[in-house]
N, C-alpha and C. Protein backbone atom coordinates (compact mmCIF):
# COMPACT_ATOMS: atom_id res chain seq x y z
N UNK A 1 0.84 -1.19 0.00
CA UNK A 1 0.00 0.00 0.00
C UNK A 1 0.88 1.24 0.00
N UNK A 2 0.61 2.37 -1.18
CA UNK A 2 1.11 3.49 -1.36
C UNK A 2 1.05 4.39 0.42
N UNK A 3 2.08 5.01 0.45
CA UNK A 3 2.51 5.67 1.96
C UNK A 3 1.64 7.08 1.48
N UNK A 4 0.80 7.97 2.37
CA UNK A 4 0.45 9.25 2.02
C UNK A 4 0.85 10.01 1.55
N UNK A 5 2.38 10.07 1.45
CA UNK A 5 2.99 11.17 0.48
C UNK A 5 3.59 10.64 -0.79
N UNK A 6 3.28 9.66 -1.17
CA UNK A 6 3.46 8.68 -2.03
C UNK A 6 2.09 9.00 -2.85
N UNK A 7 2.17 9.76 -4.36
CA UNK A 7 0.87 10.12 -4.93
C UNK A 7 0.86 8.77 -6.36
N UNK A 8 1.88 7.73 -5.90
CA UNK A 8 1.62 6.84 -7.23
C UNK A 8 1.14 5.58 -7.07
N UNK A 9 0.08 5.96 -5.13
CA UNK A 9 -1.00 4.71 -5.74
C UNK A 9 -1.89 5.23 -6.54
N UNK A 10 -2.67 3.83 -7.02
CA UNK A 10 -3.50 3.65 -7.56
C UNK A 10 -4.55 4.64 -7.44
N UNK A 11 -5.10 4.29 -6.30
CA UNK A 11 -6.27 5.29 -6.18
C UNK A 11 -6.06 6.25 -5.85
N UNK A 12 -4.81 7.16 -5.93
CA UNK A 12 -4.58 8.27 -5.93
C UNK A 12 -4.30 9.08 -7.14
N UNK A 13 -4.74 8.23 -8.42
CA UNK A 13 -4.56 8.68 -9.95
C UNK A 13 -6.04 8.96 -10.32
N UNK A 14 -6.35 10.37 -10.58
CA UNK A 14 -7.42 10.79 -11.37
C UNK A 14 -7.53 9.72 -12.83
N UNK A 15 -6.66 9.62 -13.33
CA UNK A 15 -6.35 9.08 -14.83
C UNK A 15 -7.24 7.62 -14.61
N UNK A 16 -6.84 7.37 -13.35
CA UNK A 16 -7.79 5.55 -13.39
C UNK A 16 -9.25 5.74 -12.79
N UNK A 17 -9.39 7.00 -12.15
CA UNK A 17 -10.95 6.91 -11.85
C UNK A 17 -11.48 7.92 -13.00
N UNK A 18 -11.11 8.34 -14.07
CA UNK A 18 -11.47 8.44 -15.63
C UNK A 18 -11.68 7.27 -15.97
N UNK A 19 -10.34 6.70 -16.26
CA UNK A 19 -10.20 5.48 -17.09
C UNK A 19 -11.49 4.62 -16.53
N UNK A 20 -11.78 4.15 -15.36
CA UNK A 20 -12.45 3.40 -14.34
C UNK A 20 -14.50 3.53 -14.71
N UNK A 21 -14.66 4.61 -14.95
CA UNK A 21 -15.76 5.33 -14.92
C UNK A 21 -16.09 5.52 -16.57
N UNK A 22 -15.17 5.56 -17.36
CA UNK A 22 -15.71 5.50 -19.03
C UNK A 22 -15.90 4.46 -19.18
N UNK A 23 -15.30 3.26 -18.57
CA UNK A 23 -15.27 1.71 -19.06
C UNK A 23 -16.69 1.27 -18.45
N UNK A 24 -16.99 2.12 -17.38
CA UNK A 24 -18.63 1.46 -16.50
C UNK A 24 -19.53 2.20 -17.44
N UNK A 25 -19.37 3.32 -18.34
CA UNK A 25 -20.13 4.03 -18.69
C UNK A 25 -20.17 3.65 -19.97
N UNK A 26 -19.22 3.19 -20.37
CA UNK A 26 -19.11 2.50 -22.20
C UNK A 26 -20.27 1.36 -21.68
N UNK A 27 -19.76 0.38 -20.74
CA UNK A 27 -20.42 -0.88 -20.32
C UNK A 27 -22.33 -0.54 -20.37
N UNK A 28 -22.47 0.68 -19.54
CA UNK A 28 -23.77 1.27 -19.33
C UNK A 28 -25.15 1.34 -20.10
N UNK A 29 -23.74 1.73 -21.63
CA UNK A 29 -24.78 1.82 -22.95
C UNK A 29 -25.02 0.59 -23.11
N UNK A 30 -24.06 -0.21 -23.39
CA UNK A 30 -24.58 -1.63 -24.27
C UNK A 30 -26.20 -1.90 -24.14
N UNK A 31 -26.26 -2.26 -23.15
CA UNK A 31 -27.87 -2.90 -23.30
C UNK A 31 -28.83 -1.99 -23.93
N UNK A 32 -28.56 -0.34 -23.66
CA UNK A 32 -29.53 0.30 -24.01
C UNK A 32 -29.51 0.63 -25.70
N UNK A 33 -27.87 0.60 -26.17
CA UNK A 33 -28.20 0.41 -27.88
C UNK A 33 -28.26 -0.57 -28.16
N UNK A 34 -28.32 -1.66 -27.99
CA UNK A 34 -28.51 -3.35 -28.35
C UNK A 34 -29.52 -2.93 -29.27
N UNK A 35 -30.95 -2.98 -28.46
CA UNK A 35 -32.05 -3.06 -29.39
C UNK A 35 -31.88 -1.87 -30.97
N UNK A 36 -31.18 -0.69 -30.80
CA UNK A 36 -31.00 -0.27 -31.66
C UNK A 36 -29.94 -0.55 -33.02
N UNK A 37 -29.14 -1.76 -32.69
CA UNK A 37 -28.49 -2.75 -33.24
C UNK A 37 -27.15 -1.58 -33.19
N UNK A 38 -26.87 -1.34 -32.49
CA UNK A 38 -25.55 0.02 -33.14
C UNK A 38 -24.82 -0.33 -31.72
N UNK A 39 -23.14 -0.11 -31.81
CA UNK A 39 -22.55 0.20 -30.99
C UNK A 39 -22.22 1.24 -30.10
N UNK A 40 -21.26 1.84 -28.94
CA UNK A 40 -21.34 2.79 -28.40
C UNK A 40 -20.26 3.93 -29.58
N UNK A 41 -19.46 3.29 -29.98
CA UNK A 41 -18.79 4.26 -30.88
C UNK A 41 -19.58 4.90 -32.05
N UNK A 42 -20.30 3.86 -32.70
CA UNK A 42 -21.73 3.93 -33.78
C UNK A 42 -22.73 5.56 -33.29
N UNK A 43 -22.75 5.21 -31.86
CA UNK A 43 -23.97 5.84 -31.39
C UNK A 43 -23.17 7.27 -31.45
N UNK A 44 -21.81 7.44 -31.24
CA UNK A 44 -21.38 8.85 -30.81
C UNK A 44 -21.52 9.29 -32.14
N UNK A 45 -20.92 8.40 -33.45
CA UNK A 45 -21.12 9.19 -34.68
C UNK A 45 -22.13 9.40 -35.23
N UNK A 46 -23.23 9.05 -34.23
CA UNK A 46 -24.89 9.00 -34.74
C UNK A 46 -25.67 10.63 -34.10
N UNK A 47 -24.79 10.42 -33.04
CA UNK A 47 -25.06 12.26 -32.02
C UNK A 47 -24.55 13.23 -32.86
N UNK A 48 -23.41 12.85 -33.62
CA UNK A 48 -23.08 14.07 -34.09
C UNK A 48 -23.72 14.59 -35.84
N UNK A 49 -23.84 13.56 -36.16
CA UNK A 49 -25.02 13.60 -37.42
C UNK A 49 -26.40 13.51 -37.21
N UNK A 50 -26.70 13.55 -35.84
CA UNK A 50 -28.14 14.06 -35.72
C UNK A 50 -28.00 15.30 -35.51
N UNK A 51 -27.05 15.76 -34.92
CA UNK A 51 -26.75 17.34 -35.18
C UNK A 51 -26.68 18.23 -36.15
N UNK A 52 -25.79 17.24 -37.07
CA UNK A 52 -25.31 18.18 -38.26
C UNK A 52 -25.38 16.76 -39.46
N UNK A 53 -26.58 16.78 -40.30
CA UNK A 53 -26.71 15.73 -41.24
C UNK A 53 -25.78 16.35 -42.49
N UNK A 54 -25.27 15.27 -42.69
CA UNK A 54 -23.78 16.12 -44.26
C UNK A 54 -22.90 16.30 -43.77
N UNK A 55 -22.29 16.44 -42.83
CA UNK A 55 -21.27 16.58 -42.07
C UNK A 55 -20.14 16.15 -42.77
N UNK A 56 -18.79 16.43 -43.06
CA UNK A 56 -17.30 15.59 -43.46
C UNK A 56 -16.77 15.16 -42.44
N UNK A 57 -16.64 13.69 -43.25
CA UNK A 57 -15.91 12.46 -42.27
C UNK A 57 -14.67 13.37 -41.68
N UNK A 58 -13.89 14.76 -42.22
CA UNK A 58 -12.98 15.60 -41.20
C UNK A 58 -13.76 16.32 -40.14
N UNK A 59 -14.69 16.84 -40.47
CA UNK A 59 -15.57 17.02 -38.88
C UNK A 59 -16.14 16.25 -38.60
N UNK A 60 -16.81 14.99 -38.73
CA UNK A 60 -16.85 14.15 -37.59
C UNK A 60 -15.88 13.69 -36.68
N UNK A 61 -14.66 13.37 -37.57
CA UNK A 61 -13.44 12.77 -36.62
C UNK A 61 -13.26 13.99 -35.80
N UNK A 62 -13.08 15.54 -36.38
CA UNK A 62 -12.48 16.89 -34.88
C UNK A 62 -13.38 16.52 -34.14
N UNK A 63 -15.20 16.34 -34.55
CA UNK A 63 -15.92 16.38 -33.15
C UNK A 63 -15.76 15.19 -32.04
N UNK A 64 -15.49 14.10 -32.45
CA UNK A 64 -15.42 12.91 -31.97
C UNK A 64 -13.41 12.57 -31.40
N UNK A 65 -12.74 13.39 -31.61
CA UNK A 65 -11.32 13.50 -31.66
C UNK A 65 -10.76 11.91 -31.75
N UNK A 66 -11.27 11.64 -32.81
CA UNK A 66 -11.05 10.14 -33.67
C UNK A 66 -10.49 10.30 -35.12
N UNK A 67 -9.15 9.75 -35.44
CA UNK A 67 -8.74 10.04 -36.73
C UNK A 67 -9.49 8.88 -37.95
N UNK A 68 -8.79 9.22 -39.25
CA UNK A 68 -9.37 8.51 -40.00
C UNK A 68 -9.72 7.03 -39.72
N UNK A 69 -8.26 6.64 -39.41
CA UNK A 69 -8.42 5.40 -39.17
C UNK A 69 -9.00 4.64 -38.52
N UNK A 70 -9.85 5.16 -37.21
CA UNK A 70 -10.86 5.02 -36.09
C UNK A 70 -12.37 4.65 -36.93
N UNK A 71 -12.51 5.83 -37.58
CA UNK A 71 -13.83 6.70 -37.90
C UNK A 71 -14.11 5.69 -39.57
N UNK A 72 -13.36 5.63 -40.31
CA UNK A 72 -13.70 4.57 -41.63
C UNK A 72 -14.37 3.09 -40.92
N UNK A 73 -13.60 2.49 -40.47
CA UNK A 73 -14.41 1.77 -39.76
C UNK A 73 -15.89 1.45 -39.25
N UNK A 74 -16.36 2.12 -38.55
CA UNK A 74 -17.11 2.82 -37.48
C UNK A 74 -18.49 3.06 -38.99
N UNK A 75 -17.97 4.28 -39.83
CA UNK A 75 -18.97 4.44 -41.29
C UNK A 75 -19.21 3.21 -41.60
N UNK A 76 -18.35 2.69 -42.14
CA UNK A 76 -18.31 1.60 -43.45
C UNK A 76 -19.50 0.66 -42.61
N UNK A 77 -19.29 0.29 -41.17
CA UNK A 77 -20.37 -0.61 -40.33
C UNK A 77 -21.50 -0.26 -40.85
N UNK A 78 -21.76 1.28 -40.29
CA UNK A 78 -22.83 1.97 -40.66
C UNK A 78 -23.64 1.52 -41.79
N UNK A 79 -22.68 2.34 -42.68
CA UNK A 79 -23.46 2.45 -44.32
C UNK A 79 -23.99 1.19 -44.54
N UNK A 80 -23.01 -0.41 -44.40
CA UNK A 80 -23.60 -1.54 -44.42
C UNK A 80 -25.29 -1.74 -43.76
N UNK A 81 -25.28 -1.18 -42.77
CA UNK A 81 -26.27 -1.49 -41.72
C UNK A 81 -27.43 -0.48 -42.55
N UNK A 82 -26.99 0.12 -43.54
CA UNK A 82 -28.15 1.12 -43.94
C UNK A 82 -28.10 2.55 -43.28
N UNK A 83 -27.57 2.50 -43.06
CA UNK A 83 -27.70 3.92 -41.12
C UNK A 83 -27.58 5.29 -41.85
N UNK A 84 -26.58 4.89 -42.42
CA UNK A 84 -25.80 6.28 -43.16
C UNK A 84 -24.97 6.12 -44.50
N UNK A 85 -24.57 7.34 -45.75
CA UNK A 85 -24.65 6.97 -46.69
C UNK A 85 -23.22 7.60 -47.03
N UNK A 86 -22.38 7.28 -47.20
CA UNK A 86 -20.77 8.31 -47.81
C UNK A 86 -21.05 8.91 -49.37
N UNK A 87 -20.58 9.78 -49.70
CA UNK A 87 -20.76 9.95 -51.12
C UNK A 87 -19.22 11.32 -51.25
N UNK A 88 -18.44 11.54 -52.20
CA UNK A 88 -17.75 12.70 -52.09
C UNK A 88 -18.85 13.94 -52.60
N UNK A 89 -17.87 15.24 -51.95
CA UNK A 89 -18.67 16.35 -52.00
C UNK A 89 -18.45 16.79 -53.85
N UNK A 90 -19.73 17.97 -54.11
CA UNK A 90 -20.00 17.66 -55.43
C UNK A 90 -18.88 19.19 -55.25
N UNK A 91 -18.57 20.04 -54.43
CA UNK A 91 -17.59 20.92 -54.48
C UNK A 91 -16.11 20.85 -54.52
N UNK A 92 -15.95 19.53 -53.56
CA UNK A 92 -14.39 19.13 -53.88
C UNK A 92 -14.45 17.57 -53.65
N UNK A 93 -14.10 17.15 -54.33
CA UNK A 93 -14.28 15.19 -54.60
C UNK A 93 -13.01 14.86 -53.54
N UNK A 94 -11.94 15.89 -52.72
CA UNK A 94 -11.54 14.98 -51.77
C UNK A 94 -12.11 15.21 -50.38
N UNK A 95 -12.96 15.78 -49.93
CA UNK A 95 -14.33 15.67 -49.18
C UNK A 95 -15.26 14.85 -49.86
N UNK A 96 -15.32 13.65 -48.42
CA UNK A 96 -16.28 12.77 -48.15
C UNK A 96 -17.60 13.14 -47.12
N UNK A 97 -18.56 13.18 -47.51
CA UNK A 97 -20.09 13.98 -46.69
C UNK A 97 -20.21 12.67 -46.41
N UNK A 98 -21.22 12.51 -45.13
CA UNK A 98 -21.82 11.41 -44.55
C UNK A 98 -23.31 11.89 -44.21
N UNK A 99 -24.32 11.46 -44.80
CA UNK A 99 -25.64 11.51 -44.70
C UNK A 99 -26.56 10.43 -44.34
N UNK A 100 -27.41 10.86 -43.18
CA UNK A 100 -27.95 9.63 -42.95
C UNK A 100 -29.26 9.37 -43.63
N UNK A 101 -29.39 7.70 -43.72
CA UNK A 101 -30.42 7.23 -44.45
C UNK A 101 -31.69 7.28 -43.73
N UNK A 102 -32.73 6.92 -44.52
CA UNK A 102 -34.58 7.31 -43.43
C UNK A 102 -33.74 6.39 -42.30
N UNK A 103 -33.22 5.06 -42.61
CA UNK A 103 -33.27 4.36 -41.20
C UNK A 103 -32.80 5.13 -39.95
N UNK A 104 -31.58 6.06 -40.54
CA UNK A 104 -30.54 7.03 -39.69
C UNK A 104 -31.51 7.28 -39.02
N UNK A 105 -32.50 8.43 -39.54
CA UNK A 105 -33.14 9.23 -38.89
C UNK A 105 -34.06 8.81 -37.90
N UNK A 106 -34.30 7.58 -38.47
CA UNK A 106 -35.74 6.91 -37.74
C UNK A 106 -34.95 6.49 -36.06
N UNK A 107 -33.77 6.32 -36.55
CA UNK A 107 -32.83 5.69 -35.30
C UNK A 107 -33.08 6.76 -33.90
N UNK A 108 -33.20 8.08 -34.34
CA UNK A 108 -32.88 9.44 -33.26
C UNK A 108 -34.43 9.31 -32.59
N UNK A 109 -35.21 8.57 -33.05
CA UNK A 109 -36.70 8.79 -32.16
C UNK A 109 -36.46 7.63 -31.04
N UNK A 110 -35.71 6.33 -31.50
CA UNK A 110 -35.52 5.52 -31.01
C UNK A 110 -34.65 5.86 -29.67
N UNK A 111 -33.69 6.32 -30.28
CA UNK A 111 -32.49 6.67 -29.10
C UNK A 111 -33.09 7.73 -28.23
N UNK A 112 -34.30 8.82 -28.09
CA UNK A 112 -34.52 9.74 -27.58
C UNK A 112 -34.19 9.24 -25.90
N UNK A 113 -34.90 8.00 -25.50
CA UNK A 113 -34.26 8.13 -24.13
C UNK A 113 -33.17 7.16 -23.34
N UNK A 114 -32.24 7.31 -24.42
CA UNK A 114 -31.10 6.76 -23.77
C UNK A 114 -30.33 7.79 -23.39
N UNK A 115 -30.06 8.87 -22.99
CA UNK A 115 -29.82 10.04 -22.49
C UNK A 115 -30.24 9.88 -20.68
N UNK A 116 -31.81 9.85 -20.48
CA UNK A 116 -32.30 10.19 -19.32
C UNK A 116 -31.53 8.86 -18.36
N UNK A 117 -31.91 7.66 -19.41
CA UNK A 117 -32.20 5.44 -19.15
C UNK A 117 -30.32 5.87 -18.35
N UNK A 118 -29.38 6.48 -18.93
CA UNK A 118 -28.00 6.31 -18.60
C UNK A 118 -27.82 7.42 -17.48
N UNK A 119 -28.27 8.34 -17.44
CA UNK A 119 -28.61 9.23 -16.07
C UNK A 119 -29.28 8.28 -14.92
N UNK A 120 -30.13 7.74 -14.78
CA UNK A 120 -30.65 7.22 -13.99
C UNK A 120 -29.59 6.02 -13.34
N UNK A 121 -29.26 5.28 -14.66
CA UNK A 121 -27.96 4.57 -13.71
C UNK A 121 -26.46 4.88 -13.23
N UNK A 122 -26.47 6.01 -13.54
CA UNK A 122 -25.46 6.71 -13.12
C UNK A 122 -25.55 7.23 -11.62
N UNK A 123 -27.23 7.90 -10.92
CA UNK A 123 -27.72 7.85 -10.16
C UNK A 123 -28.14 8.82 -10.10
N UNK A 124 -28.64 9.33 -10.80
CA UNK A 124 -29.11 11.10 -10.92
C UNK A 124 -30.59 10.93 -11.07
N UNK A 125 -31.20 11.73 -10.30
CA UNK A 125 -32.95 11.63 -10.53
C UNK A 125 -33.31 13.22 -11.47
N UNK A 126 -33.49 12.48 -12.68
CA UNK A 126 -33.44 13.53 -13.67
C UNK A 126 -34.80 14.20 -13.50
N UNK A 127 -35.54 13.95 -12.61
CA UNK A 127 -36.85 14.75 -12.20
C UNK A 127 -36.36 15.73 -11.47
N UNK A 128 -35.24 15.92 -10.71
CA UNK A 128 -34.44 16.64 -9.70
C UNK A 128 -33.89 17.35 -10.29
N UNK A 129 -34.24 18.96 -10.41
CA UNK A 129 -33.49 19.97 -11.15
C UNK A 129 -32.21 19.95 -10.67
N UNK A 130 -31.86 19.81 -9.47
CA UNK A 130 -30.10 19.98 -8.90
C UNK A 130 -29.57 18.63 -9.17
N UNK A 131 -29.98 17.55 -9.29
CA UNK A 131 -29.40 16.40 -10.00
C UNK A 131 -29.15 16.80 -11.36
N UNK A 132 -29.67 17.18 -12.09
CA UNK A 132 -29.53 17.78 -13.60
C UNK A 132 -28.29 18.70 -13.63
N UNK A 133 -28.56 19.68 -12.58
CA UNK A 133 -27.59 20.60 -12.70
C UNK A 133 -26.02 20.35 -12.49
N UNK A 134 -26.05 19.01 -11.67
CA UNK A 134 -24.60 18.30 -10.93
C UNK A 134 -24.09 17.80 -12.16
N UNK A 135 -25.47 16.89 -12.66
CA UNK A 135 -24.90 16.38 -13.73
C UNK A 135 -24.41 17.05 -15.11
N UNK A 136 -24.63 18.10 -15.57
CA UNK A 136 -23.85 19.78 -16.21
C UNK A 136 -22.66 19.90 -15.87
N UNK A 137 -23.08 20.17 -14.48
CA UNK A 137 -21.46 20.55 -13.92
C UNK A 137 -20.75 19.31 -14.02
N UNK A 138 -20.65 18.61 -13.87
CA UNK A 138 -19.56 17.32 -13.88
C UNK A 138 -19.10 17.10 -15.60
N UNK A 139 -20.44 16.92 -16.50
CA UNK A 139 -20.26 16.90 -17.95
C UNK A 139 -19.12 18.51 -18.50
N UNK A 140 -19.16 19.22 -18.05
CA UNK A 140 -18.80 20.09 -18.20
C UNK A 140 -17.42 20.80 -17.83
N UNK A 141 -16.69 19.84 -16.64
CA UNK A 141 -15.80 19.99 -15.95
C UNK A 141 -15.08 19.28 -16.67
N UNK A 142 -15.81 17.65 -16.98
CA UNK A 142 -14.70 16.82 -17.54
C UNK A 142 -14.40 17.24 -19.33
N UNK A 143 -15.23 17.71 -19.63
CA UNK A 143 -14.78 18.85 -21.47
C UNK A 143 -13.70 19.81 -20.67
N UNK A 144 -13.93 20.85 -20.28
CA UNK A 144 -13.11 21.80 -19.73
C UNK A 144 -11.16 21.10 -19.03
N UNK A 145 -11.18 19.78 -18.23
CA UNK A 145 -10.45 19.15 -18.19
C UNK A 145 -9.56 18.53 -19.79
N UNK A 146 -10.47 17.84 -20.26
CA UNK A 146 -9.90 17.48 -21.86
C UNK A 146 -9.53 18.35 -22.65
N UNK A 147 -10.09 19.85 -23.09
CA UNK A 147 -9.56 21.04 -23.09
C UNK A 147 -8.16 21.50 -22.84
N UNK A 148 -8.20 21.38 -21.57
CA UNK A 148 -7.21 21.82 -20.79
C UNK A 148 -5.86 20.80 -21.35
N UNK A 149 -6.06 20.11 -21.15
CA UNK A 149 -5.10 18.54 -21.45
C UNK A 149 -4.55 18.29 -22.57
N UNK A 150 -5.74 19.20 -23.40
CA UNK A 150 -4.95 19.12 -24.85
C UNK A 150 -4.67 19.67 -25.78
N UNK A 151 -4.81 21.70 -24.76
CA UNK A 151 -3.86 22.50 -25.44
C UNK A 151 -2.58 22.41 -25.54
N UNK A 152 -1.96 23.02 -26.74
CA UNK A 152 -1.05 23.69 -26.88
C UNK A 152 -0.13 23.34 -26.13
N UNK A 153 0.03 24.34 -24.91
CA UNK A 153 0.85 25.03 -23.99
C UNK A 153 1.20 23.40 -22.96
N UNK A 154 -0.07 22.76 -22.93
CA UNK A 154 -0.13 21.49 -22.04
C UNK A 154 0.77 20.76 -23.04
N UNK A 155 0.33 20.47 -24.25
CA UNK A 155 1.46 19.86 -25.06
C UNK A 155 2.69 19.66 -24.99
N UNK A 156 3.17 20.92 -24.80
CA UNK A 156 4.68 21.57 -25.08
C UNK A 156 5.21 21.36 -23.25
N UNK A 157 4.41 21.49 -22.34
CA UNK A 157 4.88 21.12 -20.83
C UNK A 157 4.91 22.09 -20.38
N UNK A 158 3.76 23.72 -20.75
CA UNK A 158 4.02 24.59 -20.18
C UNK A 158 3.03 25.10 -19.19
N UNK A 159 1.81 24.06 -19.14
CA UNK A 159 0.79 24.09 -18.39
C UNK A 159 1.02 24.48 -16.83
C-alpha cells in the first residue's frame, strides 16, 4: 500500500478513476443500444449527425477527436447497416459527406431516451433539477479538463 505522500497509488490517480468510470459508462450503454443494433462508438457518430446531417468524415473525426483510421471503420459498419450513406462532395471530390439514411433518422426517435435510461444509472434523478444541474457541472468539468489537457501550452509542458 502506497505511503500518504506517495501520490503513485493507484487510487490516488485521477487518470484511473477516468479510465475506471468510461469503461462502466461504455459498459452502461450496451444494453440500451442493443435493441437499436448500433454500438457505443456507432452511437457517438450517430449524435453528431443528428446534429449536423452532411457533415465531413474531417468534422466528424475533430468532433469525436477520432482520426481517420478510427472513424472509416465505425462508417463503413454503418453504411452496411443502412444507417448512413458516404458519397464525395460535389464541391471538392476529396471531401467525403456522410448523410444519414430514413433508417438514420428513424434511429434518433428511437435513441430519444437513452440520455435520461443512462442518467438514472449513473444515479441522478433527472426529475431533480439539482441532479440535472450536478450532472452539467460534472459533464462540463470533464470537457473543460480534456480542453485543458490538450492545449497547446499542455502539449509543449508549459501548463
Amino acid at each position: 500500500m502506497a505511503s500518504r505522500d506517495d501520490l503513485l497509488g493507484l487510487d490516488d490517480q485521477v487518470c484511473f478513476a477516468l479510465y475506471a468510470a468510461s469503461r462502466a459508462l461504455t459498459r452502461a450503454y450496451a444494453p440500451l443500444l442493443e435493441p437499436l443494433g448500433i454500438t457505443y462508438p456507432q452511437y457517438l457518430v450517430l449524435l453528431v449527425l443528428w446534429e449536423e446531417d452532411g457533415a465531413s468524415m474531417k468534422h466528424i473525426g475533430e468532433r469525436l477527436h477520432l482520426d481517420s483510421g478510427t472513424l472509416t471503420p465505425l462508417l463503413t459498419r454503418l453504411e452496411q447497416q443502412g444507417i448512413v450513406k458516404r458519397r464525395r462532395s460535389d464541391e471538392d471530390e476529396r471531401v467525403v459527406v456522410v448523410n444519414l439514411t430514413a433508417a438514420g433518422k428513424a434511429l434518433r426517435t428511437k435513441a430519444r431516451g437513452i440520455p435520461t435510461a443512462l442518467a438514472c444509472k449513473m444515479g441522478f434523478d433527472v426529475s431533480d433539477k439539482k441532479h440535472i444541474a450536478r450532472l452539467a457541472a460534472l459533464r462540463d468539468e470533464l470537457l473543460a479538463i480534456a480542453e485543458r489537457t490538450t492545449a497547446p501550452e499542455a502539449e509543449a509542458g508549459r501548463a
